[in-house]
N, C-alpha and C. Protein backbone atom coordinates (compact mmCIF):
# COMPACT_ATOMS: atom_id res chain seq x y z
N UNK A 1 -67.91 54.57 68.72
CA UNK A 1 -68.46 54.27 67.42
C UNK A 1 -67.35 54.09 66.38
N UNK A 2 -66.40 54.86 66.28
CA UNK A 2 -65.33 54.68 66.12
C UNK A 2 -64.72 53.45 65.58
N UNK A 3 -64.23 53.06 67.13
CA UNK A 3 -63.92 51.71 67.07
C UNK A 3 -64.58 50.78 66.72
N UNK A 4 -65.38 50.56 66.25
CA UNK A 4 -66.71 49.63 65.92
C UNK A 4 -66.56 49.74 64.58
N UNK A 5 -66.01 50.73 64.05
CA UNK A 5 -66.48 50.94 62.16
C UNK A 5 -65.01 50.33 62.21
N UNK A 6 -64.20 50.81 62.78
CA UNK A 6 -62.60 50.29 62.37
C UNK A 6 -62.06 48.66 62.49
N UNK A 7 -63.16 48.13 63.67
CA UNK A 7 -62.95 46.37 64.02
C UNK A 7 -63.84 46.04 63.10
N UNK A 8 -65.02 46.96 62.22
CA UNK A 8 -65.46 45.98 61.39
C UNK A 8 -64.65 45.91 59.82
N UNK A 9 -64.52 46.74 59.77
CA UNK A 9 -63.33 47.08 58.16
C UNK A 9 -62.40 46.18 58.42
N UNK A 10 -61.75 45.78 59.57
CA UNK A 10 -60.32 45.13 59.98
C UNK A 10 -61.03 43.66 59.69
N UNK A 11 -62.05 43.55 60.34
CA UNK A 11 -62.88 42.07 60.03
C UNK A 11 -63.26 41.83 58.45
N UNK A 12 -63.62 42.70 57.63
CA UNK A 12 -64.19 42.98 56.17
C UNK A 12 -63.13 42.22 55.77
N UNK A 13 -61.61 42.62 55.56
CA UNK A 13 -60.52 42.89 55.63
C UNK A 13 -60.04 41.34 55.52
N UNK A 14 -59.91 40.97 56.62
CA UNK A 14 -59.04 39.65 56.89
C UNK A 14 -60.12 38.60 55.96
N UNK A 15 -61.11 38.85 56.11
CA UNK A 15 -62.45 37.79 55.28
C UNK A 15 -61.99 37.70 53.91
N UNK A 16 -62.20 39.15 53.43
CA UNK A 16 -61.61 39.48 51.83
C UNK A 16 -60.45 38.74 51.61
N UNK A 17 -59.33 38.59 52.12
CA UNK A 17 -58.14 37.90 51.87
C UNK A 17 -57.95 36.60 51.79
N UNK A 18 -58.55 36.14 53.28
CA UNK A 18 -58.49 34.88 53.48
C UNK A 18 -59.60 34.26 52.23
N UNK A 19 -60.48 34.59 51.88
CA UNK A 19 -61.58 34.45 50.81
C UNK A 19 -60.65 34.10 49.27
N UNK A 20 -59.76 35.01 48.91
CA UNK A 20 -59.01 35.22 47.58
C UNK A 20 -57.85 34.24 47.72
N UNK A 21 -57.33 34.13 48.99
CA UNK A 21 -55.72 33.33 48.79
C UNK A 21 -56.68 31.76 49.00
N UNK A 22 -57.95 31.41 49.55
CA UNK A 22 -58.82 29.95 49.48
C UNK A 22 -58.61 29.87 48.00
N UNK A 23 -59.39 30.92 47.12
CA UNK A 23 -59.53 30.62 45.59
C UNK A 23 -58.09 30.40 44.63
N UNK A 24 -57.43 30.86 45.19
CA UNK A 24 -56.07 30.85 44.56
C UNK A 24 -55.18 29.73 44.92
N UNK A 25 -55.49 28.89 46.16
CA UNK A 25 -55.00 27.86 46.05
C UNK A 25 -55.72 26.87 45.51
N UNK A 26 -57.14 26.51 45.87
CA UNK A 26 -57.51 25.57 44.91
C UNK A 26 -57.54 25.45 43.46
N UNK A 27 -57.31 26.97 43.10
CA UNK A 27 -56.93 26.71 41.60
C UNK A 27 -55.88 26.82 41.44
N UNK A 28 -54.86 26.45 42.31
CA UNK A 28 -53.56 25.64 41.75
C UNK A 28 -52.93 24.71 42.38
N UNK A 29 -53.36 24.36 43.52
CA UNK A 29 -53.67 22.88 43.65
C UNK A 29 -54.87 22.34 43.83
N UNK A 30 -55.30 20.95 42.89
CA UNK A 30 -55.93 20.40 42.81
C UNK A 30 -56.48 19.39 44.31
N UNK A 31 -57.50 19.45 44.85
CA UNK A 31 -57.93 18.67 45.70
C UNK A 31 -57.43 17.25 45.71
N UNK A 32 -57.86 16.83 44.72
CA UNK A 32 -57.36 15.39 44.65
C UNK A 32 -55.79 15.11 44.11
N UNK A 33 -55.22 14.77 44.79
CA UNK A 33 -53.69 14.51 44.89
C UNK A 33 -53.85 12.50 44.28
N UNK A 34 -52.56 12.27 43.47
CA UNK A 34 -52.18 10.68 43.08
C UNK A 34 -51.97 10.54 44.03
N UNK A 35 -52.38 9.13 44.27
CA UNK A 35 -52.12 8.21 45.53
C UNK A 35 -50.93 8.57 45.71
N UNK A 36 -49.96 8.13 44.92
CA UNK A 36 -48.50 8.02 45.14
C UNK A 36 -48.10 9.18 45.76
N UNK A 37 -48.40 10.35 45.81
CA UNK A 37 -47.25 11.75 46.62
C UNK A 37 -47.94 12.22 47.19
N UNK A 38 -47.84 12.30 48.56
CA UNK A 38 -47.85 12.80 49.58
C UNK A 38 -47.77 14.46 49.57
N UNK A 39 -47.19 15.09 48.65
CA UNK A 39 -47.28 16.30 48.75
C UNK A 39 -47.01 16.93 47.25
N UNK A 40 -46.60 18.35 46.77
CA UNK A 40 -46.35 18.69 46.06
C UNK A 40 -45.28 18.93 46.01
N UNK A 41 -44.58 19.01 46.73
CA UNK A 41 -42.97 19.33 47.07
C UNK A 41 -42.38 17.67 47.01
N UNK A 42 -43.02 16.83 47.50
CA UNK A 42 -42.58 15.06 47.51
C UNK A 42 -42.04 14.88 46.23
N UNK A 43 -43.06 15.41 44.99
CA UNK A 43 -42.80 15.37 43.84
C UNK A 43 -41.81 15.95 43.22
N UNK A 44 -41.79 16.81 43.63
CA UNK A 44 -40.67 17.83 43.21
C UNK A 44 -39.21 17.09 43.45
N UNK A 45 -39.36 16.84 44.66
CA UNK A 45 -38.20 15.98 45.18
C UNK A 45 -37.78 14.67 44.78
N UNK A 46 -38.97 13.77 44.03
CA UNK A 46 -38.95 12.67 43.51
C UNK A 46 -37.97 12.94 41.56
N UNK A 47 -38.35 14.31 41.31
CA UNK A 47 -38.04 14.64 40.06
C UNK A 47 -36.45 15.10 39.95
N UNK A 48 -35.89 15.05 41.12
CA UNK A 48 -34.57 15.67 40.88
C UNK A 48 -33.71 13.92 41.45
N UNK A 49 -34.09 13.39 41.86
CA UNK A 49 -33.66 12.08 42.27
C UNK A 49 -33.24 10.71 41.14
N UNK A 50 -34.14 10.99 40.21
CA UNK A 50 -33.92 10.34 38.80
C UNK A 50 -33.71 11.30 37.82
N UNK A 51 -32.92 10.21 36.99
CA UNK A 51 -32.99 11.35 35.50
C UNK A 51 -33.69 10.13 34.04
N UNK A 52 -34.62 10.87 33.49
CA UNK A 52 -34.64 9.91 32.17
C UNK A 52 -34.03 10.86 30.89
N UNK A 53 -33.99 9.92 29.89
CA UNK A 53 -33.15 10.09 28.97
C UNK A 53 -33.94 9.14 27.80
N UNK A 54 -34.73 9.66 27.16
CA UNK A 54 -35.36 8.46 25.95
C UNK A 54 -36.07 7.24 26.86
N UNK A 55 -35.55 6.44 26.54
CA UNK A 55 -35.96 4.95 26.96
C UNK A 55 -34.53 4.00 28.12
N UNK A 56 -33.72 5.49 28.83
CA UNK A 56 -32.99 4.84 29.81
C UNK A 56 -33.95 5.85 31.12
N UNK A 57 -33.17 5.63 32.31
CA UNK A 57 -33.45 6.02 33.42
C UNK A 57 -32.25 5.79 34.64
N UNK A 58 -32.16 6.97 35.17
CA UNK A 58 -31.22 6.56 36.27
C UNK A 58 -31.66 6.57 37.37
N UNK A 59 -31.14 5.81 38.77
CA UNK A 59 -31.39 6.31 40.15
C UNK A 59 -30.97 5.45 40.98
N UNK A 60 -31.60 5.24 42.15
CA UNK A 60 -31.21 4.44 43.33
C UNK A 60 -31.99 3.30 43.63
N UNK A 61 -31.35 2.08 43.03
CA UNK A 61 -32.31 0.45 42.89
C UNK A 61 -32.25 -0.13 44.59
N UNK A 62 -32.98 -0.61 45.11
CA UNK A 62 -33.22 -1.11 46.43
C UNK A 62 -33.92 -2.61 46.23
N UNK A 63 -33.43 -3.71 47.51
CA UNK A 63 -34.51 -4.74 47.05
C UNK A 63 -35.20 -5.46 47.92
N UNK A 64 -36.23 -5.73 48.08
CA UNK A 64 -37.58 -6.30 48.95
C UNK A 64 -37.54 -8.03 49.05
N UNK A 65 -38.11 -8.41 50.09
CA UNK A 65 -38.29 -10.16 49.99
C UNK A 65 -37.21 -10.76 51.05
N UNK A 66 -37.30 -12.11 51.21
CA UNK A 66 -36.36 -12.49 52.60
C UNK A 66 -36.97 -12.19 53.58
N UNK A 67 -36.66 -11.99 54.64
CA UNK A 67 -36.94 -11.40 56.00
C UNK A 67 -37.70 -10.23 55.99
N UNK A 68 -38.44 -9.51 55.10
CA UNK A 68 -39.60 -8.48 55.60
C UNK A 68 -40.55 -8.48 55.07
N UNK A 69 -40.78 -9.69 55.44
CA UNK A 69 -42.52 -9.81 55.17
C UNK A 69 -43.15 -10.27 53.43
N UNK A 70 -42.43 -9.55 52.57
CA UNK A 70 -43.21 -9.54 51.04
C UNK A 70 -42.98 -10.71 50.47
N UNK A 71 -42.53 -11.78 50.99
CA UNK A 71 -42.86 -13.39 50.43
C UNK A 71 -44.17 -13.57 50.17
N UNK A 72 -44.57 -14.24 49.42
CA UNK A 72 -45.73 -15.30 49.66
C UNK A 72 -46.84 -14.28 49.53
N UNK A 73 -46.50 -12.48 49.61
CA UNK A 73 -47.90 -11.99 49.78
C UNK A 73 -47.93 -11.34 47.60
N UNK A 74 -49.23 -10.86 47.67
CA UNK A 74 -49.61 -10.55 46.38
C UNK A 74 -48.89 -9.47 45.65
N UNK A 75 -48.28 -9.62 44.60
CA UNK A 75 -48.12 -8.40 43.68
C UNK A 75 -49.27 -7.76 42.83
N UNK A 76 -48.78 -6.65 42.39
CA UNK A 76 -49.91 -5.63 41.64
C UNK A 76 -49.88 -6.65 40.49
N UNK A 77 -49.53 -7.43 39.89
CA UNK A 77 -49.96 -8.13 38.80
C UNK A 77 -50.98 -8.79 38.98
N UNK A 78 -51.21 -9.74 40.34
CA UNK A 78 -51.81 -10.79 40.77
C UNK A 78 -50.76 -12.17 41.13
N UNK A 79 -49.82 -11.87 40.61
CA UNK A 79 -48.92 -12.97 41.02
C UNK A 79 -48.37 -12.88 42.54
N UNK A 80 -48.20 -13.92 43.00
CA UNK A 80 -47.40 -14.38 44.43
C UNK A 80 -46.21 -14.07 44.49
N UNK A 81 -45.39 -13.24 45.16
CA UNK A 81 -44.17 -12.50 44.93
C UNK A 81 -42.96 -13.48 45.70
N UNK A 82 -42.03 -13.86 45.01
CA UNK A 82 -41.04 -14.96 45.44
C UNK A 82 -39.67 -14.28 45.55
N UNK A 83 -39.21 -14.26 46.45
CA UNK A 83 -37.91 -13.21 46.88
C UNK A 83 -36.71 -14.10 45.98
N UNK A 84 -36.45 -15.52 45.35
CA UNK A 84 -35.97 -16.25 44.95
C UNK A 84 -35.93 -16.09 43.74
N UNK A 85 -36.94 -15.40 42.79
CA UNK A 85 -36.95 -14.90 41.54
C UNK A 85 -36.14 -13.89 40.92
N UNK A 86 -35.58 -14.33 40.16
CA UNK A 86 -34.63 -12.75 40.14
C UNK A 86 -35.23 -11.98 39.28
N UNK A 87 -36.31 -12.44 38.15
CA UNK A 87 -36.75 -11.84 37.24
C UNK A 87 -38.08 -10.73 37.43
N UNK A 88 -37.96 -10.56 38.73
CA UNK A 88 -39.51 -9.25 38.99
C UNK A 88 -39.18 -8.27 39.60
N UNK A 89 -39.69 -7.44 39.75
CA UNK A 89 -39.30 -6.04 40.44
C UNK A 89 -40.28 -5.01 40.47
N UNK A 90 -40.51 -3.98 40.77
CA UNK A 90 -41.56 -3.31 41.12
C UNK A 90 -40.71 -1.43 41.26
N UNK A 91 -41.98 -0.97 40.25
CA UNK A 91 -41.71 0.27 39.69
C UNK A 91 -42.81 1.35 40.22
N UNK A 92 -42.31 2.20 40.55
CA UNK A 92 -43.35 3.48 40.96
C UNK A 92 -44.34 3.84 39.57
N UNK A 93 -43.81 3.76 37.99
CA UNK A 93 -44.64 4.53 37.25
C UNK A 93 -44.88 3.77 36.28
N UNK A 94 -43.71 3.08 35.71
CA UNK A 94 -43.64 1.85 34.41
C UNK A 94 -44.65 1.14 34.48
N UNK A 95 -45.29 0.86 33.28
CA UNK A 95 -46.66 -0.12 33.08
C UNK A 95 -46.21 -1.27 33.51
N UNK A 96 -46.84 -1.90 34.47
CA UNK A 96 -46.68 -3.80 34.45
C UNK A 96 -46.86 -4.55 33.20
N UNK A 97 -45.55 -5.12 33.52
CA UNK A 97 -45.57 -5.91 32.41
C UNK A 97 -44.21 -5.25 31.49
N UNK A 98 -43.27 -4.44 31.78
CA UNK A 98 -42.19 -3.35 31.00
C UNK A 98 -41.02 -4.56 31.44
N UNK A 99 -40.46 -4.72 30.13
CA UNK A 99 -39.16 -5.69 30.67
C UNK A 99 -37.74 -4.43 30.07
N UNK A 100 -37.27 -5.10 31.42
CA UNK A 100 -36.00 -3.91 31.81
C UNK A 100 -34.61 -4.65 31.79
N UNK A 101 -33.60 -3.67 31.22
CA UNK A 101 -32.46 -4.08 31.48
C UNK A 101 -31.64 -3.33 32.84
N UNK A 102 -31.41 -4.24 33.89
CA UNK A 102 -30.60 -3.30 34.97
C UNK A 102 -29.30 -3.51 34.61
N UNK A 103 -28.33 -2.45 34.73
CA UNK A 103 -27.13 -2.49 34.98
C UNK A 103 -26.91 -1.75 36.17
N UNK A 104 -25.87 -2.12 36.96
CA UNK A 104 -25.27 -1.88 38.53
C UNK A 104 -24.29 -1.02 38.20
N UNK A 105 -24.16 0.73 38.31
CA UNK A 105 -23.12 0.70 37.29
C UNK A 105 -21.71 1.11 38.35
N UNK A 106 -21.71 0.33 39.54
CA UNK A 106 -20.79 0.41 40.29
C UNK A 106 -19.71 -0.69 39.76
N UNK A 107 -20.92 -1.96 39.74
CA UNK A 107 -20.29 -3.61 39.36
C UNK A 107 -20.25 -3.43 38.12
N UNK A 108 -21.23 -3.22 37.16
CA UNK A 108 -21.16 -2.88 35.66
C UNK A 108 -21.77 -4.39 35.38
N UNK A 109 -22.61 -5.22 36.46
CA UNK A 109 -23.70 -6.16 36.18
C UNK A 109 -24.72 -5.93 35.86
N UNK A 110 -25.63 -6.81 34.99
CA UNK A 110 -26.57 -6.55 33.79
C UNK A 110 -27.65 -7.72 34.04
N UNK A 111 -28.70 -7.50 34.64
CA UNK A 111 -30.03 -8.55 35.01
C UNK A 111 -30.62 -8.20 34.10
N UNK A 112 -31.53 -8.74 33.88
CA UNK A 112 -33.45 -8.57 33.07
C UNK A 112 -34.42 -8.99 34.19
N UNK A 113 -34.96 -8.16 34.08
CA UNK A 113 -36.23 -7.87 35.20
C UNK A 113 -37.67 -7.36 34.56
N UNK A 114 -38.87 -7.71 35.15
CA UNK A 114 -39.95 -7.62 34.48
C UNK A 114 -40.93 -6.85 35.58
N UNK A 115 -41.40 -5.47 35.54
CA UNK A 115 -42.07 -4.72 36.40
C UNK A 115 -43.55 -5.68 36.88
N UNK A 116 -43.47 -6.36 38.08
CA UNK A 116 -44.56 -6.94 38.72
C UNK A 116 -44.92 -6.18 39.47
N UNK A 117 -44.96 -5.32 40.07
CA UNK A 117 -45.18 -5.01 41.23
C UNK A 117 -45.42 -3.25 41.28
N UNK A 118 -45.85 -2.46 41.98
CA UNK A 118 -45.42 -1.07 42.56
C UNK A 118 -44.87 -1.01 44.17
N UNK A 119 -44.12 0.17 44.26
CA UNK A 119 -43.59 0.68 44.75
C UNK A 119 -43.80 2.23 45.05
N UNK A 120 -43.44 2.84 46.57
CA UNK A 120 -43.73 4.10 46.54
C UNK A 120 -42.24 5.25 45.83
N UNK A 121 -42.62 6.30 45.45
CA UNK A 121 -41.43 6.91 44.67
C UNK A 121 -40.76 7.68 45.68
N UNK A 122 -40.36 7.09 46.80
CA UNK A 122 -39.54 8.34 47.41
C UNK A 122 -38.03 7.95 47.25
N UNK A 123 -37.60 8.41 46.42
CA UNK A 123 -36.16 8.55 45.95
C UNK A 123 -35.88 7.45 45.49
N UNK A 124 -36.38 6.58 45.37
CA UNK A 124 -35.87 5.51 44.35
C UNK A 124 -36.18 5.21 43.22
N UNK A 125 -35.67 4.45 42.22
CA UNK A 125 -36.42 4.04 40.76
C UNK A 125 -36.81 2.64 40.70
N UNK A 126 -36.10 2.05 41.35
CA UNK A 126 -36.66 0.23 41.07
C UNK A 126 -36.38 -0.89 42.61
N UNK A 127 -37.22 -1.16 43.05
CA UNK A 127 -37.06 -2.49 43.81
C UNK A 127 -36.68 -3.82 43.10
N UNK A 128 -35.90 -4.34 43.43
CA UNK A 128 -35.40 -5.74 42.96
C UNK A 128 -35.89 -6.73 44.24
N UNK A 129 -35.82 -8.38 43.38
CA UNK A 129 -36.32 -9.18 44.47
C UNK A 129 -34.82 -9.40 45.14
N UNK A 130 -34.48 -10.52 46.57
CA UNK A 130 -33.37 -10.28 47.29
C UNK A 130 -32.44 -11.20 46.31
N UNK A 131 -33.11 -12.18 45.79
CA UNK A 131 -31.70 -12.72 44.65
C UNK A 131 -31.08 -11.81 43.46
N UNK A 132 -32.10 -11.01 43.35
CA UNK A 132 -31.63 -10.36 41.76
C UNK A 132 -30.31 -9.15 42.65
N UNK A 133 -30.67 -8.56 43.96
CA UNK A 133 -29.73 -7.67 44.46
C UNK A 133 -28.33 -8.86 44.80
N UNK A 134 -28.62 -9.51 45.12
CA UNK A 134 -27.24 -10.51 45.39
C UNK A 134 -27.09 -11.29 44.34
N UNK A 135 -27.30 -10.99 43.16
CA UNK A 135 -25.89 -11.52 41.75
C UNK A 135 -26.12 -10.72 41.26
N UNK A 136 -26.73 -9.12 41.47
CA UNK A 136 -26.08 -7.77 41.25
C UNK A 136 -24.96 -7.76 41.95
N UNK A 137 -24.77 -7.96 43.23
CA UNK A 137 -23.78 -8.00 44.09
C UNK A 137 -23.94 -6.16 45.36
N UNK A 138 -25.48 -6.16 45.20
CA UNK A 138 -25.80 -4.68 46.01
C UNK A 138 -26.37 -5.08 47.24
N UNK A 139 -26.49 -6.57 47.25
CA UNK A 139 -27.47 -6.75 48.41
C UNK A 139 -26.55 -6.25 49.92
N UNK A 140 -25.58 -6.37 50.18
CA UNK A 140 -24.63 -6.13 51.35
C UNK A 140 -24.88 -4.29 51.73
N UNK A 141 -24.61 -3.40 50.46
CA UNK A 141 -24.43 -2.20 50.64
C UNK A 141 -26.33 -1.78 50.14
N UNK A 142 -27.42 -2.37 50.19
CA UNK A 142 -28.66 -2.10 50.50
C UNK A 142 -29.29 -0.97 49.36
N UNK A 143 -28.32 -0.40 48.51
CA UNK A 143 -28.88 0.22 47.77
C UNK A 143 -27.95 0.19 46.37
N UNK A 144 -28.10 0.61 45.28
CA UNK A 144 -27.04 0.23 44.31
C UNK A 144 -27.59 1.82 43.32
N UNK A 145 -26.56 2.67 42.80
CA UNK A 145 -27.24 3.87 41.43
C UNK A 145 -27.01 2.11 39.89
N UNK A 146 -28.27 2.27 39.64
CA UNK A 146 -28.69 1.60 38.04
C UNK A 146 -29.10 2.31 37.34
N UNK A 147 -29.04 1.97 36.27
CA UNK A 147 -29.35 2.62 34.99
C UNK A 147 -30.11 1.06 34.11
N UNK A 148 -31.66 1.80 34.01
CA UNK A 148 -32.20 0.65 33.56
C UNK A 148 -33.24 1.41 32.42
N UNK A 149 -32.76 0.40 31.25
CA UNK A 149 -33.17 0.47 29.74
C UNK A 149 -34.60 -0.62 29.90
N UNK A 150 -35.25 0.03 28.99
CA UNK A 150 -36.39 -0.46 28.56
C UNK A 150 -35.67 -1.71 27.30
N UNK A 151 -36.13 -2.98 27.31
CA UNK A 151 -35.84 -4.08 26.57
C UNK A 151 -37.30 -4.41 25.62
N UNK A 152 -37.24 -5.57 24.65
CA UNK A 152 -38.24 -6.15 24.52
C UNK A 152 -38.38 -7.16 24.36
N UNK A 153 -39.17 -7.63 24.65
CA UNK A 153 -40.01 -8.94 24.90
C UNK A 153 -38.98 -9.75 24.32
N UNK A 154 -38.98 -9.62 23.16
CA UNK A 154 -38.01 -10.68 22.97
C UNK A 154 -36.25 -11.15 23.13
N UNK A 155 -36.00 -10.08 23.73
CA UNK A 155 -34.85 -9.70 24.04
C UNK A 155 -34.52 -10.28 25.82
N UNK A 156 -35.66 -9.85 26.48
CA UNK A 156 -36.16 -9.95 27.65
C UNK A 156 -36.14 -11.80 27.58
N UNK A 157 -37.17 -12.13 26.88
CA UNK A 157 -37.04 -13.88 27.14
C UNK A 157 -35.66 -14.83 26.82
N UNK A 158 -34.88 -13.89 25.89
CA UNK A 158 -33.48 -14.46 25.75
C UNK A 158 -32.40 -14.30 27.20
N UNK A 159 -32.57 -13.17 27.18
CA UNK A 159 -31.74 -13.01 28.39
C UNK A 159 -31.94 -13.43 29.90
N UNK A 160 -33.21 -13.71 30.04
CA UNK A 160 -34.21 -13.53 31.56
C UNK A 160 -33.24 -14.35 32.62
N UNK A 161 -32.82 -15.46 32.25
CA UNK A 161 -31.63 -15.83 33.66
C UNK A 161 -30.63 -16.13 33.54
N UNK A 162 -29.96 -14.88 32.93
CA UNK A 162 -28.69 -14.75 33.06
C UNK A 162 -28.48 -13.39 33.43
N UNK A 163 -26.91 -13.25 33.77
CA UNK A 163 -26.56 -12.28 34.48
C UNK A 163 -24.94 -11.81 33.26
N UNK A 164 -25.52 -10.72 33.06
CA UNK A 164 -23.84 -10.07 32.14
C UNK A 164 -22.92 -9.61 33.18
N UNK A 165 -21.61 -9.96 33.12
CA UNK A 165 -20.67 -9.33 33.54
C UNK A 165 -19.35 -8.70 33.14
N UNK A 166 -18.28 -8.28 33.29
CA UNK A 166 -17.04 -8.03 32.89
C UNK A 166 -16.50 -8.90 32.83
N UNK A 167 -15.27 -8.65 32.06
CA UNK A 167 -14.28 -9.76 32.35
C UNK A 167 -13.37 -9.44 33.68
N UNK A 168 -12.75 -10.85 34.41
CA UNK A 168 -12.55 -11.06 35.57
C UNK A 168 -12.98 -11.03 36.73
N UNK A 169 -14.94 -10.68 36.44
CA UNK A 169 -15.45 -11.40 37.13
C UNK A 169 -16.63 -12.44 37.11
N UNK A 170 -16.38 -13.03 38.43
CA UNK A 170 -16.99 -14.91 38.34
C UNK A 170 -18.29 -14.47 38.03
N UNK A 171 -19.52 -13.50 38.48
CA UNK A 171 -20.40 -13.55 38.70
C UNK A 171 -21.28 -14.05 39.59
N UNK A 172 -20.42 -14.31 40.99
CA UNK A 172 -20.77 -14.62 42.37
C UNK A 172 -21.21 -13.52 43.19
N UNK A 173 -22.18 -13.62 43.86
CA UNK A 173 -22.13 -12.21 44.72
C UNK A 173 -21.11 -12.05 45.19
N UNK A 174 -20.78 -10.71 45.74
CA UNK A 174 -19.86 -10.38 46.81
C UNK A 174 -19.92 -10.36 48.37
């Protein structure tokens, strides 16, 4: 009899707990998770990978189009995504439609780019199309640290195809 009162207290027991640490996680994590992260820790990890600063941002620019597939198919704008464009790019959080200044700050080259598109946030800040990474001059080494300023509109349509550089260089890829 004994044993019977003691396996049921031990059962009471594990119920009670498992019961309190259920309530304690759903009230602090939320069921419904943003599309975008995969976890709560993803995020965490996404937050130490960039830094913002006002209306700059830093991190690791990467770029899409050419040979894997994202020609010809749809961006989050609605537009047809052209790997030949240098002026689009695609942002994990920035409203479509945000015109950006990239600088490469390895090369210390300077595009204008216009957020078409999303992207997932795992450690990066901006996809570029494959021309805008090759007269950055990142397309070879596949990833580039940028630092990209928020522009405006009108600043953005002055600059949109051209490329800033230093002096002594051509502004050819590498």
């Amino acid at each position: 009899m004994l044993k019977i009162v003691l396996f049921l207290l031990l059962t009471l027991t594990i119920n009670l707990v498992s019961a309190t640490d259920t309530t304690k996680k759903s009230a602090s994590f939320p069921k419904v998770a943003h599309k975008n992260y995969k976890s709560h820790k993803a995020h965490k990890k996404h937050k130490k990978t960039t830094k913002k600063h006002q209306n700059y941002m830093y991190g690791i620019a990467t770029y899409y189009g050419g040979r894997d597939g994202f020609d010809g198919g749809k961006m989050a704008n609605g537009k047809i995504f052209n790997s030949n464009n240098i002026n689009v790019a695609a942002h994990p959080t920035l409203p479509l439609g945000t015109k950006l200044k990239v600088k490469d700050l390895s090369s210390n080259r300077i595009i204008y780019v216009e957020v078409t598109d999303r992207m997932p946030k795992r450690g990066r800040v901006i996809d570029l199309s494959n021309s805008a990474a090759k007269l950055l001059g990142m397309h070879r080494r596949g990833t580039a640290k940028v630092q990209l300023t928020i522009v405006s509109n009108q600043e953005f349509e002055e600059k949109k195809n051209t490329i800033e550089v230093n002096d002594g260089d051509d502004g050819h890829p590498h």
